[in-house]
PDB file of N, CA and C in Angstrom:
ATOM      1  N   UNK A   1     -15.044   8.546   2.233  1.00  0.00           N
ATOM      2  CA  UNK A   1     -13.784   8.972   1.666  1.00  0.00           C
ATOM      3  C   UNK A   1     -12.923   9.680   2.702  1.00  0.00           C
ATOM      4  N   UNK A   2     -14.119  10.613   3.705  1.00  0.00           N
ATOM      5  CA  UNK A   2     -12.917  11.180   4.538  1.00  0.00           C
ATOM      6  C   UNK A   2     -12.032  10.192   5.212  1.00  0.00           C
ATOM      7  N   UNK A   3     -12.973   8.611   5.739  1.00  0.00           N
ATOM      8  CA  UNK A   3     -12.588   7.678   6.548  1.00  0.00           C
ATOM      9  C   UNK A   3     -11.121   7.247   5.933  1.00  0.00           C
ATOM     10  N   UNK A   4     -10.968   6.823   4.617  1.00  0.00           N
ATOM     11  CA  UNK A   4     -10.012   6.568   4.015  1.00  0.00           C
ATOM     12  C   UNK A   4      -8.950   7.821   4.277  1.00  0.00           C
ATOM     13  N   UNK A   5      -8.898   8.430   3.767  1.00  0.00           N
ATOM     14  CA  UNK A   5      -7.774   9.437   3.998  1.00  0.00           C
ATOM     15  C   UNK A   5      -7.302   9.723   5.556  1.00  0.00           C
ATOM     16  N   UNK A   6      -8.392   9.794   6.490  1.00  0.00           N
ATOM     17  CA  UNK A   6      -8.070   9.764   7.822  1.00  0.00           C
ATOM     18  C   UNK A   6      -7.185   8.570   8.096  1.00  0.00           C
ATOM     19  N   UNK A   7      -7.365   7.662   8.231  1.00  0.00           N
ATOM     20  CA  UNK A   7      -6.829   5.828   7.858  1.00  0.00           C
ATOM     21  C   UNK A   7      -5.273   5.800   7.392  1.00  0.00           C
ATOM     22  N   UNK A   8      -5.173   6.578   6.123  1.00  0.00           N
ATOM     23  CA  UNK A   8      -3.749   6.974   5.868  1.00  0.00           C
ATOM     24  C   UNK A   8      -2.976   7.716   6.710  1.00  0.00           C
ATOM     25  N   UNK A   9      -3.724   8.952   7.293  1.00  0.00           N
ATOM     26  CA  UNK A   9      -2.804   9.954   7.898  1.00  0.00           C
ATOM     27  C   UNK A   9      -2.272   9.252   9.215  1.00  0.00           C
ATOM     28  N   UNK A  10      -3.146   8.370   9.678  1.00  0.00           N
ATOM     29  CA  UNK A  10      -3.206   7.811  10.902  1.00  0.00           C
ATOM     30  C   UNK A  10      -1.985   6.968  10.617  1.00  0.00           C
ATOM     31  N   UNK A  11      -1.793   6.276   9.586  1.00  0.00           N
ATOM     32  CA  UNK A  11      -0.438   4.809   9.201  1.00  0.00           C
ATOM     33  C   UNK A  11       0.637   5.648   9.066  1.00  0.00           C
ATOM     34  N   UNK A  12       0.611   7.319   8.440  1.00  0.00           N
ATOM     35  CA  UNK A  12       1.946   7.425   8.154  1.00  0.00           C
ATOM     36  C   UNK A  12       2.564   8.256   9.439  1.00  0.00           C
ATOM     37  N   UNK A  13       1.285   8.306  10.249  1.00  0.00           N
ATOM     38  CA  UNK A  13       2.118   9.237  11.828  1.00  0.00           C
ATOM     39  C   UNK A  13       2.281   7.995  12.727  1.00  0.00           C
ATOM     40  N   UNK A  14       2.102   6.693  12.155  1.00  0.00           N
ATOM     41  CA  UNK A  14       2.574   5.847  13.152  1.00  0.00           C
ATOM     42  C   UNK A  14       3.652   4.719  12.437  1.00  0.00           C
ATOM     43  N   UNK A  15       4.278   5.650  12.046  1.00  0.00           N
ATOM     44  CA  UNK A  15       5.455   4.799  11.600  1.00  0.00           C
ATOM     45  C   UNK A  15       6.110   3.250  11.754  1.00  0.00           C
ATOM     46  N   UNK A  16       6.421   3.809  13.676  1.00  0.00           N
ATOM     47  CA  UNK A  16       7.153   2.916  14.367  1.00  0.00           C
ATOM     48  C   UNK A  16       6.381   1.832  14.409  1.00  0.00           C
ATOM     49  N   UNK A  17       5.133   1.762  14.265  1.00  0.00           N
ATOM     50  CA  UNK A  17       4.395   0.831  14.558  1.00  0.00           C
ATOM     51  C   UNK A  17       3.556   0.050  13.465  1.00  0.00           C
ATOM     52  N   UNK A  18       3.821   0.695  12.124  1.00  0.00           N
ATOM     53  CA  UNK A  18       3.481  -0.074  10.930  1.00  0.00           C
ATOM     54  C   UNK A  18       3.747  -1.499  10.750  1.00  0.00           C
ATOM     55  N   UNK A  19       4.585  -1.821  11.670  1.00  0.00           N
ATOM     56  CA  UNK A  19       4.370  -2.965  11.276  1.00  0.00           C
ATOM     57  C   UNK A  19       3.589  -4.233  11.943  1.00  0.00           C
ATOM     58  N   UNK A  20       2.491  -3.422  12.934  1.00  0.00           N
ATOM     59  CA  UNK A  20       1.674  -3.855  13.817  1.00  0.00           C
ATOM     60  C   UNK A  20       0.438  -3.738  13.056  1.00  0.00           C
ATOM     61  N   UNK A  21       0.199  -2.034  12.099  1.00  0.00           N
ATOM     62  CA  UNK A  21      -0.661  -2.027  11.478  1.00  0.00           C
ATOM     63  C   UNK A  21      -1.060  -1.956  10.119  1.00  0.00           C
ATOM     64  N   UNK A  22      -0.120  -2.817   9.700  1.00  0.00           N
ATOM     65  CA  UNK A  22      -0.191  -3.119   7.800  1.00  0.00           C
ATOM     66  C   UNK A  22      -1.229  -3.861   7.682  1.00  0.00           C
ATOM     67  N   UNK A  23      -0.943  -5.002   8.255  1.00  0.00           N
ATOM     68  CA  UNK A  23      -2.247  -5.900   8.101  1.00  0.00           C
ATOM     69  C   UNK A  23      -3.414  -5.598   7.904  1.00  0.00           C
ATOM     70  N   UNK A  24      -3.858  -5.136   8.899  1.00  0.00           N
ATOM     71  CA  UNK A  24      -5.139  -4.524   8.857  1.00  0.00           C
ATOM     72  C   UNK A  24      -5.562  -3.296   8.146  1.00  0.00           C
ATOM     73  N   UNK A  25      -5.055  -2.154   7.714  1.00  0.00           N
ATOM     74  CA  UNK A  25      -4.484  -1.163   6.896  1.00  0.00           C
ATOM     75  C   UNK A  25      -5.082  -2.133   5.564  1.00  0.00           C
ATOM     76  N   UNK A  26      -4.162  -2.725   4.853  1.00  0.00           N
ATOM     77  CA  UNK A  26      -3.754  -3.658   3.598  1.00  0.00           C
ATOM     78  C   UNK A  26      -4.856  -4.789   3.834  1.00  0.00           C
ATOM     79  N   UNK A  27      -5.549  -4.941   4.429  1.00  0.00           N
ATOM     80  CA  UNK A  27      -7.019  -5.629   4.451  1.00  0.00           C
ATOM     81  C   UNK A  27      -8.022  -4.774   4.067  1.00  0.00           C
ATOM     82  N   UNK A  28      -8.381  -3.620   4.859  1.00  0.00           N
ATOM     83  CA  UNK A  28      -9.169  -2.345   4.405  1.00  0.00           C
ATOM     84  C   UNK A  28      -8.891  -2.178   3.040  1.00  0.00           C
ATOM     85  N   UNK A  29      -7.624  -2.110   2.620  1.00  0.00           N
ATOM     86  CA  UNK A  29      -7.968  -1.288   0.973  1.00  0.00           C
ATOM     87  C   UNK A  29      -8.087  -2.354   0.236  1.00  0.00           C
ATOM     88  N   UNK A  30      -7.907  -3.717   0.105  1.00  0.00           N
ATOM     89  CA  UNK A  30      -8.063  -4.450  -0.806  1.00  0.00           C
ATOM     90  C   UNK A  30      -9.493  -4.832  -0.543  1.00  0.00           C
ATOM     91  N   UNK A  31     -10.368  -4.886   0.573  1.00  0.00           N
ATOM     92  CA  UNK A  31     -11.669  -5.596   0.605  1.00  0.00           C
ATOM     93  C   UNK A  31     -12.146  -3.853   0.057  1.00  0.00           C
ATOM     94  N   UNK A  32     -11.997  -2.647   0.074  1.00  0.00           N
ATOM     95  CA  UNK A  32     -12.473  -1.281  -0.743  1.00  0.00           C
ATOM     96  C   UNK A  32     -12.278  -1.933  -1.966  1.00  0.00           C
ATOM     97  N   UNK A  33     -11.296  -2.145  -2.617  1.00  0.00           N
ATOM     98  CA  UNK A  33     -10.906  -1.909  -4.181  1.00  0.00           C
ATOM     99  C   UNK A  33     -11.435  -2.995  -4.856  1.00  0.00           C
ATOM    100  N   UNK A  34     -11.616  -4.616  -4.158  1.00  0.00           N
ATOM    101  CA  UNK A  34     -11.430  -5.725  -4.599  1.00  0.00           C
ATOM    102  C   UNK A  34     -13.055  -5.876  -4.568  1.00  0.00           C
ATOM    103  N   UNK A  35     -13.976  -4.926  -4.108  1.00  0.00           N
ATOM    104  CA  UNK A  35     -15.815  -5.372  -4.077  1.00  0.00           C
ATOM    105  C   UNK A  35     -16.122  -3.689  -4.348  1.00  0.00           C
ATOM    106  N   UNK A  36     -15.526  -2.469  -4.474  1.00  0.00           N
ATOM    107  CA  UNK A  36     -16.130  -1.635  -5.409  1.00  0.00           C
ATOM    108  C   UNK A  36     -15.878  -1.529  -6.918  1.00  0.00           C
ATOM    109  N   UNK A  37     -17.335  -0.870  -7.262  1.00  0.00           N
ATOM    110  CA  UNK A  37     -17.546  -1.235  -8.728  1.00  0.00           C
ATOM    111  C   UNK A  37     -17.399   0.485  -8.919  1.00  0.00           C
ATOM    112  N   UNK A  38     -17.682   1.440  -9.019  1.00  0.00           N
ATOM    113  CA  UNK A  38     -17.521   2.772  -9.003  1.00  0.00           C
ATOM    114  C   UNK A  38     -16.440   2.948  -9.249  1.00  0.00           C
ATOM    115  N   UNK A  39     -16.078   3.683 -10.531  1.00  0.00           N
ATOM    116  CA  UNK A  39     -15.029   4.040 -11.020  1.00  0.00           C
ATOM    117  C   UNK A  39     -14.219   5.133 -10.292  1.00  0.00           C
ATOM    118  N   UNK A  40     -15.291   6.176  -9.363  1.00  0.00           N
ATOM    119  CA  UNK A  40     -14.941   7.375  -9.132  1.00  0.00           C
ATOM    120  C   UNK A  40     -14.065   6.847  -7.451  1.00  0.00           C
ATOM    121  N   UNK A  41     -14.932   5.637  -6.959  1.00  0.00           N
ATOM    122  CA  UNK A  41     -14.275   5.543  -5.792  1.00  0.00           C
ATOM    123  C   UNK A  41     -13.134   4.395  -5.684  1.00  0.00           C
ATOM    124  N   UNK A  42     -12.946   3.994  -6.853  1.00  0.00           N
ATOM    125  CA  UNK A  42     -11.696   2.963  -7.070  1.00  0.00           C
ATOM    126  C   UNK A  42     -10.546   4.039  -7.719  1.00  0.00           C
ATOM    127  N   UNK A  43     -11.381   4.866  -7.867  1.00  0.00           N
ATOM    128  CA  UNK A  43      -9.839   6.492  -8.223  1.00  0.00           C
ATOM    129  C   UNK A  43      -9.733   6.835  -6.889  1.00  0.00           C
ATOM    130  N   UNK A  44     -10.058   7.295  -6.315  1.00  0.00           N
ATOM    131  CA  UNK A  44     -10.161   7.609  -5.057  1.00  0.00           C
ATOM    132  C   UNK A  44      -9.239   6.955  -4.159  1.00  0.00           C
ATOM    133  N   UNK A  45      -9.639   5.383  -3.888  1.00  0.00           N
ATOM    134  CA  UNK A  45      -8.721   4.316  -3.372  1.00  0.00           C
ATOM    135  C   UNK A  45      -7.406   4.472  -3.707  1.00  0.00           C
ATOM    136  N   UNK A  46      -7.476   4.151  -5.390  1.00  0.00           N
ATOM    137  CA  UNK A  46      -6.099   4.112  -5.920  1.00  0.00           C
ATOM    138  C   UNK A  46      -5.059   5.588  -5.152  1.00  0.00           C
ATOM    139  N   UNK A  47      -5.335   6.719  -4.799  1.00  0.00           N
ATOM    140  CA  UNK A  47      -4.823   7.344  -5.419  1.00  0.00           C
ATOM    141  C   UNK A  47      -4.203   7.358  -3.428  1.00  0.00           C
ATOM    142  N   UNK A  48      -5.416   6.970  -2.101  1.00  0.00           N
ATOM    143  CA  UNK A  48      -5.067   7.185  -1.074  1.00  0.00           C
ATOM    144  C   UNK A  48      -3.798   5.710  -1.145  1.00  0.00           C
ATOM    145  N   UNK A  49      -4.239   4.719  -1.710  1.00  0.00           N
ATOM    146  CA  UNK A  49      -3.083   3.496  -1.713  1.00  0.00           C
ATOM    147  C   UNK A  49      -1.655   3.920  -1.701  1.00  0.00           C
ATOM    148  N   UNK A  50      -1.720   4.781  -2.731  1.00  0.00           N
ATOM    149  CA  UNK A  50      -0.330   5.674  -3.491  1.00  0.00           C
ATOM    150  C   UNK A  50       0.304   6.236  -2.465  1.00  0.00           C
ATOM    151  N   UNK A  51       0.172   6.853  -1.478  1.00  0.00           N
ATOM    152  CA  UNK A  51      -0.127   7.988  -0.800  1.00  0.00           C
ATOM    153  C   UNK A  51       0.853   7.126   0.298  1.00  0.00           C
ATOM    154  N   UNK A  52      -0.168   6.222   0.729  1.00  0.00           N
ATOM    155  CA  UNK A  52       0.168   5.455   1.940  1.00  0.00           C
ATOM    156  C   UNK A  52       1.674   4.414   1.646  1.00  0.00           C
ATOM    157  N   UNK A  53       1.418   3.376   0.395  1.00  0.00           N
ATOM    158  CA  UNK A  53       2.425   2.968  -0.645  1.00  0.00           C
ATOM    159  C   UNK A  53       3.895   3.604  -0.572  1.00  0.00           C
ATOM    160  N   UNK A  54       3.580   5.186  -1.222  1.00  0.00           N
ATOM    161  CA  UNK A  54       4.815   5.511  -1.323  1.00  0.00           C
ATOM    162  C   UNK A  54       5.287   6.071   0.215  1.00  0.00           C
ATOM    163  N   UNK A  55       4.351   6.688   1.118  1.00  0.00           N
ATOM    164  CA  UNK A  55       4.882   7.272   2.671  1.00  0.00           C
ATOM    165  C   UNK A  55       5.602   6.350   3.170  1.00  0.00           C
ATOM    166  N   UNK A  56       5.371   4.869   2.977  1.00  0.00           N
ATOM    167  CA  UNK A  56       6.026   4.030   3.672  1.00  0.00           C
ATOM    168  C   UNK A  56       7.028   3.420   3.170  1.00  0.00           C
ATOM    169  N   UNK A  57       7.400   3.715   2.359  1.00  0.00           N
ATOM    170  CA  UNK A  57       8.705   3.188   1.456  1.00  0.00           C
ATOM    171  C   UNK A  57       9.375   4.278   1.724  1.00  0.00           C
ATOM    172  N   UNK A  58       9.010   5.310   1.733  1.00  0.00           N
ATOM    173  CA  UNK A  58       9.744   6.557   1.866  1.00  0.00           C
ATOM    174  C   UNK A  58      10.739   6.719   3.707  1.00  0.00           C
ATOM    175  N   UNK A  59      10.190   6.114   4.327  1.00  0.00           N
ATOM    176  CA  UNK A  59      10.083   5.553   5.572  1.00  0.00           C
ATOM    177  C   UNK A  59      11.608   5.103   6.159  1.00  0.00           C
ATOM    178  N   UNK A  60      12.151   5.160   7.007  1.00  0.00           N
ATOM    179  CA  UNK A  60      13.516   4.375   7.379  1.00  0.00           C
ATOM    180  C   UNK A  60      12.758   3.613   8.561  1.00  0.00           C
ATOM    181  N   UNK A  61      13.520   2.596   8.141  1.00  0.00           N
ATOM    182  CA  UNK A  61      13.123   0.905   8.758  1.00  0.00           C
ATOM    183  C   UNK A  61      12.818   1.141   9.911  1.00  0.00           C
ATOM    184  N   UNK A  62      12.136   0.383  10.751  1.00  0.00           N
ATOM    185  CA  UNK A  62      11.667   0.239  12.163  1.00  0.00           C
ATOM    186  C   UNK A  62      12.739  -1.245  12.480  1.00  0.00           C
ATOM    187  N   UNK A  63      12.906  -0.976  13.832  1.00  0.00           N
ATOM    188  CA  UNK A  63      13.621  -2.085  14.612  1.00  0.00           C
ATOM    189  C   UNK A  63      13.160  -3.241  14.297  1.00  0.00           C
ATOM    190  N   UNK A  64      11.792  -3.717  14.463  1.00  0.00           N
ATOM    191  CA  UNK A  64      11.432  -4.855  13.994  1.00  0.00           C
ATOM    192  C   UNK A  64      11.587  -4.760  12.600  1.00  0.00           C
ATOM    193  N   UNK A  65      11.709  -3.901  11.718  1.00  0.00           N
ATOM    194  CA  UNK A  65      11.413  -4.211  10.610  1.00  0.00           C
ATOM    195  C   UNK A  65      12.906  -4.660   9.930  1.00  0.00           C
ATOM    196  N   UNK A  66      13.906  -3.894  10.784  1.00  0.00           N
ATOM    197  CA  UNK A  66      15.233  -4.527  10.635  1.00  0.00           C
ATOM    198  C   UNK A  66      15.781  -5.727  10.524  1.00  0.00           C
ATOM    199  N   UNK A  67      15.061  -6.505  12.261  1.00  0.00           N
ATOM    200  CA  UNK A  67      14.933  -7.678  12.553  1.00  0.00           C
ATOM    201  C   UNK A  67      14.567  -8.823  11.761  1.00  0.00           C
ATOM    202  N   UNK A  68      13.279  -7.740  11.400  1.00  0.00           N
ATOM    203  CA  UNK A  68      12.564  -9.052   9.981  1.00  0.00           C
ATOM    204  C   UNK A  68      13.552  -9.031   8.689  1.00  0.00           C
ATOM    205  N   UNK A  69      14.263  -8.328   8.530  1.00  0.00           N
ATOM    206  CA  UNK A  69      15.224  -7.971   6.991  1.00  0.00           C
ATOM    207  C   UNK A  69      16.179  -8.341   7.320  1.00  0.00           C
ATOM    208  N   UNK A  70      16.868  -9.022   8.554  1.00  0.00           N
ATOM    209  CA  UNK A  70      17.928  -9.584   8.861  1.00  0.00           C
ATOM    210  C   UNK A  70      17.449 -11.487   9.094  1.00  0.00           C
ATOM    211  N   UNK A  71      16.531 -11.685   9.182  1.00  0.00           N
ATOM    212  CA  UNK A  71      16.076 -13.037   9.548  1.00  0.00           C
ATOM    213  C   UNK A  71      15.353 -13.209   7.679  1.00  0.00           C
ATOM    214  N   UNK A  72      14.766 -12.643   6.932  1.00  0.00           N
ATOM    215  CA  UNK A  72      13.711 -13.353   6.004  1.00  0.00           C
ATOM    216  C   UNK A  72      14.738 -12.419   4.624  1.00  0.00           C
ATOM    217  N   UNK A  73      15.339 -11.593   4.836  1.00  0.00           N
ATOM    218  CA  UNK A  73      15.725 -10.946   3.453  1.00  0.00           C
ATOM    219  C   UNK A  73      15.831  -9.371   3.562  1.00  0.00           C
ATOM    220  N   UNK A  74      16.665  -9.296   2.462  1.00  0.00           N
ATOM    221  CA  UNK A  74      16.850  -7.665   2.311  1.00  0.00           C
ATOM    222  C   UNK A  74      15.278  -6.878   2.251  1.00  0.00           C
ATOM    223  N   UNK A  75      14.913  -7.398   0.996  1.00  0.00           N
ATOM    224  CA  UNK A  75      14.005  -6.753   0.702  1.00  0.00           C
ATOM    225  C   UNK A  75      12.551  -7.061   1.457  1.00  0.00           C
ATOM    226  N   UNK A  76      12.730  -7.868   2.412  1.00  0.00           N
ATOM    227  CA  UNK A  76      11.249  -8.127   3.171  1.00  0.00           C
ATOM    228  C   UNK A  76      10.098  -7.283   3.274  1.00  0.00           C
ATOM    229  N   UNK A  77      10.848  -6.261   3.646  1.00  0.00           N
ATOM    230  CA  UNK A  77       9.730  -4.945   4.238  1.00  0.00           C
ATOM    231  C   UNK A  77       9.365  -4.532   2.470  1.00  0.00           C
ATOM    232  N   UNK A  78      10.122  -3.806   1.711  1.00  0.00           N
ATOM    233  CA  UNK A  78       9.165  -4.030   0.598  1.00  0.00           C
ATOM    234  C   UNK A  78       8.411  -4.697  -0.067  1.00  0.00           C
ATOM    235  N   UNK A  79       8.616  -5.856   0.026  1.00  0.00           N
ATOM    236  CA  UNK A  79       7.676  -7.203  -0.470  1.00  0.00           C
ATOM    237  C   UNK A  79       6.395  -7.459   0.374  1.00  0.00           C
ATOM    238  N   UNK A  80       6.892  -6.940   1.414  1.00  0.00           N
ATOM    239  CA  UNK A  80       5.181  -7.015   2.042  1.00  0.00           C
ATOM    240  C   UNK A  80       4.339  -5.763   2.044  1.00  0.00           C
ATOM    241  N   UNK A  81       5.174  -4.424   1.503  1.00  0.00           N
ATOM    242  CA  UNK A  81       4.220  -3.177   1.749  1.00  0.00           C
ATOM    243  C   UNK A  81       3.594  -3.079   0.131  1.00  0.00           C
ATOM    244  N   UNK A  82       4.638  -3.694  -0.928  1.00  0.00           N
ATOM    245  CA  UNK A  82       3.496  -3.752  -2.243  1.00  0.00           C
ATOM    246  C   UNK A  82       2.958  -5.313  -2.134  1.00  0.00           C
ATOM    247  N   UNK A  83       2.729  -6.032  -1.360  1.00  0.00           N
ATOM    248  CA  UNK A  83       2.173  -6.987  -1.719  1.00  0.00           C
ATOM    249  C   UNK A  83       1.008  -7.270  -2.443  1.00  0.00           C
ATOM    250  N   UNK A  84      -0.028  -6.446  -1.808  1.00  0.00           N
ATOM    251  CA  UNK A  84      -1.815  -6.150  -2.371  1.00  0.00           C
ATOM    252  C   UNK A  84      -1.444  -5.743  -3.695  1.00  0.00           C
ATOM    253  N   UNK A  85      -0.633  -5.450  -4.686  1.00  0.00           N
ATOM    254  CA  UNK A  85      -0.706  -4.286  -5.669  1.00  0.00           C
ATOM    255  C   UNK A  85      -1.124  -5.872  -6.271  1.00  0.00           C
ATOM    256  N   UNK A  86      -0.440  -6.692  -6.851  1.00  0.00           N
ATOM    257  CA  UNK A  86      -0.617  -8.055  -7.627  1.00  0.00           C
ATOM    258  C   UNK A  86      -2.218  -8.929  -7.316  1.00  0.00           C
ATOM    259  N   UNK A  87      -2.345  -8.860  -5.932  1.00  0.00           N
ATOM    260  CA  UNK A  87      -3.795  -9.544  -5.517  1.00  0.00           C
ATOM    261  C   UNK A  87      -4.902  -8.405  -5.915  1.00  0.00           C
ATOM    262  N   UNK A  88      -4.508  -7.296  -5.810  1.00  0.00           N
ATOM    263  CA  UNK A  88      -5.786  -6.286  -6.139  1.00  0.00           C
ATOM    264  C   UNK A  88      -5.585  -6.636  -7.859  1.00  0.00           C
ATOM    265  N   UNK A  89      -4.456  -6.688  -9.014  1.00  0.00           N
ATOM    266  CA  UNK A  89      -4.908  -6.316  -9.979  1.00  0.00           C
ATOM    267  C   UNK A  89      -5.337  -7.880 -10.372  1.00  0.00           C
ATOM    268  N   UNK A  90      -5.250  -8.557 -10.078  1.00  0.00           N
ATOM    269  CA  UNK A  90      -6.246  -9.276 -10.194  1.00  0.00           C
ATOM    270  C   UNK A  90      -7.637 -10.380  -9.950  1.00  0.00           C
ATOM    271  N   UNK A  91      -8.325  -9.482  -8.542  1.00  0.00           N
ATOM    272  CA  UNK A  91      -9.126 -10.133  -7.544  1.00  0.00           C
ATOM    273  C   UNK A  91     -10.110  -8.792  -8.010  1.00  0.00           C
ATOM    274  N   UNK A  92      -9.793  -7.433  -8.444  1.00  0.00           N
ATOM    275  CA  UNK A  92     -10.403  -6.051  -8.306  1.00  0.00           C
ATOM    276  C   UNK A  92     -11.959  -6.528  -9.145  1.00  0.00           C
ATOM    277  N   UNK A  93     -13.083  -6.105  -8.431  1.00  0.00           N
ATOM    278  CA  UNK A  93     -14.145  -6.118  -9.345  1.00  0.00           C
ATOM    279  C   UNK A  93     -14.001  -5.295 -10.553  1.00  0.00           C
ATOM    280  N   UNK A  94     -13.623  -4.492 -10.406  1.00  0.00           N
ATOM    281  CA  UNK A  94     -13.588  -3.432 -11.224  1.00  0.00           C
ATOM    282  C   UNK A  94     -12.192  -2.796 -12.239  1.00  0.00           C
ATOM    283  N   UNK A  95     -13.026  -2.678 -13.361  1.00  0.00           N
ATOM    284  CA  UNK A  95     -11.303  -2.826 -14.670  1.00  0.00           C
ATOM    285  C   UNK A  95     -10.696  -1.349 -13.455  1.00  0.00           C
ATOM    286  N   UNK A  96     -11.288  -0.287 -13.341  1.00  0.00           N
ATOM    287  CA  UNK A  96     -10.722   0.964 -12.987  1.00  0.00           C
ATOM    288  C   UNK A  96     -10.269   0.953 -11.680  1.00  0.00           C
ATOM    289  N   UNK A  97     -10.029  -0.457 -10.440  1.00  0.00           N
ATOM    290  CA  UNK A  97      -9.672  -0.696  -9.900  1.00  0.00           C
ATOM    291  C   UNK A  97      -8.458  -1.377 -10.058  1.00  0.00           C
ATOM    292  N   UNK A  98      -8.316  -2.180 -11.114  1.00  0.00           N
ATOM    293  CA  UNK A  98      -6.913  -2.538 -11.670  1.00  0.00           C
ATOM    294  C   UNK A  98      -6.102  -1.934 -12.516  1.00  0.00           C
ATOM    295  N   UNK A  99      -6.308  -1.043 -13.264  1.00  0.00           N
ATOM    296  CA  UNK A  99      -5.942   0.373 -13.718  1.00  0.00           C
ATOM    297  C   UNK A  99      -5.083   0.760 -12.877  1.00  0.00           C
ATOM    298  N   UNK A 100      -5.931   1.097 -11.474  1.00  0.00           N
ATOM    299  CA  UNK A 100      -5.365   1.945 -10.381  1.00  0.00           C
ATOM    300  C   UNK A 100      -4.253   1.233  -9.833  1.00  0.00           C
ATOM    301  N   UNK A 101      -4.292   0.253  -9.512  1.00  0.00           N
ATOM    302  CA  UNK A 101      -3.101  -0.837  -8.912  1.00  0.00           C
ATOM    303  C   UNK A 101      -1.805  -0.577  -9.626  1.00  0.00           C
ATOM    304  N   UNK A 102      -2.355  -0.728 -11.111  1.00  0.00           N
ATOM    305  CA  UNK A 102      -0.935  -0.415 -12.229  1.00  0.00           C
ATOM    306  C   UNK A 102      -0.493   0.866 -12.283  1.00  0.00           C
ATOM    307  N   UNK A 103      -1.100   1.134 -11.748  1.00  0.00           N
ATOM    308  CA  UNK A 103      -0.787   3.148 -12.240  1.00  0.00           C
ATOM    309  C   UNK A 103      -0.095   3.570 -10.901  1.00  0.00           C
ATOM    310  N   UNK A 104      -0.411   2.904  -9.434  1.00  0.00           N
ATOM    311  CA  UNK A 104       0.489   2.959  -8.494  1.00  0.00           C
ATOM    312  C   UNK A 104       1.499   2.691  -8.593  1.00  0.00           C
ATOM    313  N   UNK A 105       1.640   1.106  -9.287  1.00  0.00           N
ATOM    314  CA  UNK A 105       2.984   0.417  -8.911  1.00  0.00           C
ATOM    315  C   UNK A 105       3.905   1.490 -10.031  1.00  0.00           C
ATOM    316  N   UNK A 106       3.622   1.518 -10.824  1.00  0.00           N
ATOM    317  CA  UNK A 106       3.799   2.491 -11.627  1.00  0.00           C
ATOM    318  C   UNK A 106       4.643   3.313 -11.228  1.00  0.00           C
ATOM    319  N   UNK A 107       3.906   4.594 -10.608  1.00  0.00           N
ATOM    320  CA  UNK A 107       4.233   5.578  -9.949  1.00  0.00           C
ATOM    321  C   UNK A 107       5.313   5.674  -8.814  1.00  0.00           C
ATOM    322  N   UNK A 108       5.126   4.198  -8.014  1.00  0.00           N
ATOM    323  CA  UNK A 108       6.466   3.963  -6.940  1.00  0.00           C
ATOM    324  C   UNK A 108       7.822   3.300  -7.555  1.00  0.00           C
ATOM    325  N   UNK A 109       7.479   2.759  -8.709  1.00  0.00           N
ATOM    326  CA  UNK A 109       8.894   2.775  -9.314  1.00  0.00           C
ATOM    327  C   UNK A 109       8.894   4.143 -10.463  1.00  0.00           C
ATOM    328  N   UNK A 110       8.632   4.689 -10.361  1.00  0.00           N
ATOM    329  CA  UNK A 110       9.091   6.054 -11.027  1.00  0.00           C
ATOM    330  C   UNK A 110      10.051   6.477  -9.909  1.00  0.00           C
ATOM    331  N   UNK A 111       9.094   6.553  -8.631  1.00  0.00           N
ATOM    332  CA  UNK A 111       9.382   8.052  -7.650  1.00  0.00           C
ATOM    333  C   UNK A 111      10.297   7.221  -6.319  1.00  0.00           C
ATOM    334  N   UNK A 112      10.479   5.973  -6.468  1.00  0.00           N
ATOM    335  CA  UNK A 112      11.362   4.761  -5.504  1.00  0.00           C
ATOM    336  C   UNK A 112      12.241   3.479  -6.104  1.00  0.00           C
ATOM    337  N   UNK A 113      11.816   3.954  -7.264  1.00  0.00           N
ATOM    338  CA  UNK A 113      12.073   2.219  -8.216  1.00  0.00           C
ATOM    339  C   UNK A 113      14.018   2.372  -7.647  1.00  0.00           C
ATOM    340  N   UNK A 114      14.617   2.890  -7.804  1.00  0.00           N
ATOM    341  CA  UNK A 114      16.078   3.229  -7.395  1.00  0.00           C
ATOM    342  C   UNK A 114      16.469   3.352  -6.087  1.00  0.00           C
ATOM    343  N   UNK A 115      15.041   2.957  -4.643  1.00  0.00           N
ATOM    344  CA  UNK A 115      16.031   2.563  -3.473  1.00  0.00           C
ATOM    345  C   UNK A 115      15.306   1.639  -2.979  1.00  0.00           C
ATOM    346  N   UNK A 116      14.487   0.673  -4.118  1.00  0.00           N
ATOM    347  CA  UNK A 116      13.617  -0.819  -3.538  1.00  0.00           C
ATOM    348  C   UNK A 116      14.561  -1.957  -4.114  1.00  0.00           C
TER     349      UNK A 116
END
């Protein structure tokens, strides 16, 4: 668990470069959420997803990420930072892993739904 939270702190102090390390980031939590069965550590997941989810939406664009929103679409960069939320809620072993997915997306259109 510490690994996870370390993992986050690490994506949201590297801003500029998120978009080098989403991939791999957004591989880690879906192969966590999508093969644990533990309710306590698919809360857990859910809640570092959120964390990371909303830091980066919260975020002003990176150069490339401009680049990419001027070549593929406005909304590019959001469409690829919730992408996992739809494949986790329904690939998740676990009901309290898809719970968690909904209760994120949830939560980022509460606390972002008005600048995505």
């Amino acid at each position: 668990l510490f690994m996870l939270e370390r993992l986050v702190d690490v994506t949201l102090a590297n801003m500029l470069r998120v978009h080098k390390l989403w991939p791999q980031v957004e591989a880690h939590f879906f192969d966590m959420a999508a093969t644990e069965t533990s309710g306590e550590l698919c809360c857990v997941i859910s809640k570092q997803l959120r964390r990371v989810l909303l830091g980066m939406l919260g975020q002003r664009f990176t150069p490339e990420a401009d680049a990419a929103a001027a070549t593929l679409g406005a909304n590019y960069y959001e469409c690829v930072v919730l992408a996992p939320l739809p494949r986790l809620m329904q690939e998740a072993a676990a009901p309290e892993a898809r719970v968690g997915a909904l209760e994120v997306l949830l939560s980022i259109l509460q606390e972002r739904g008005d600048k995505i």
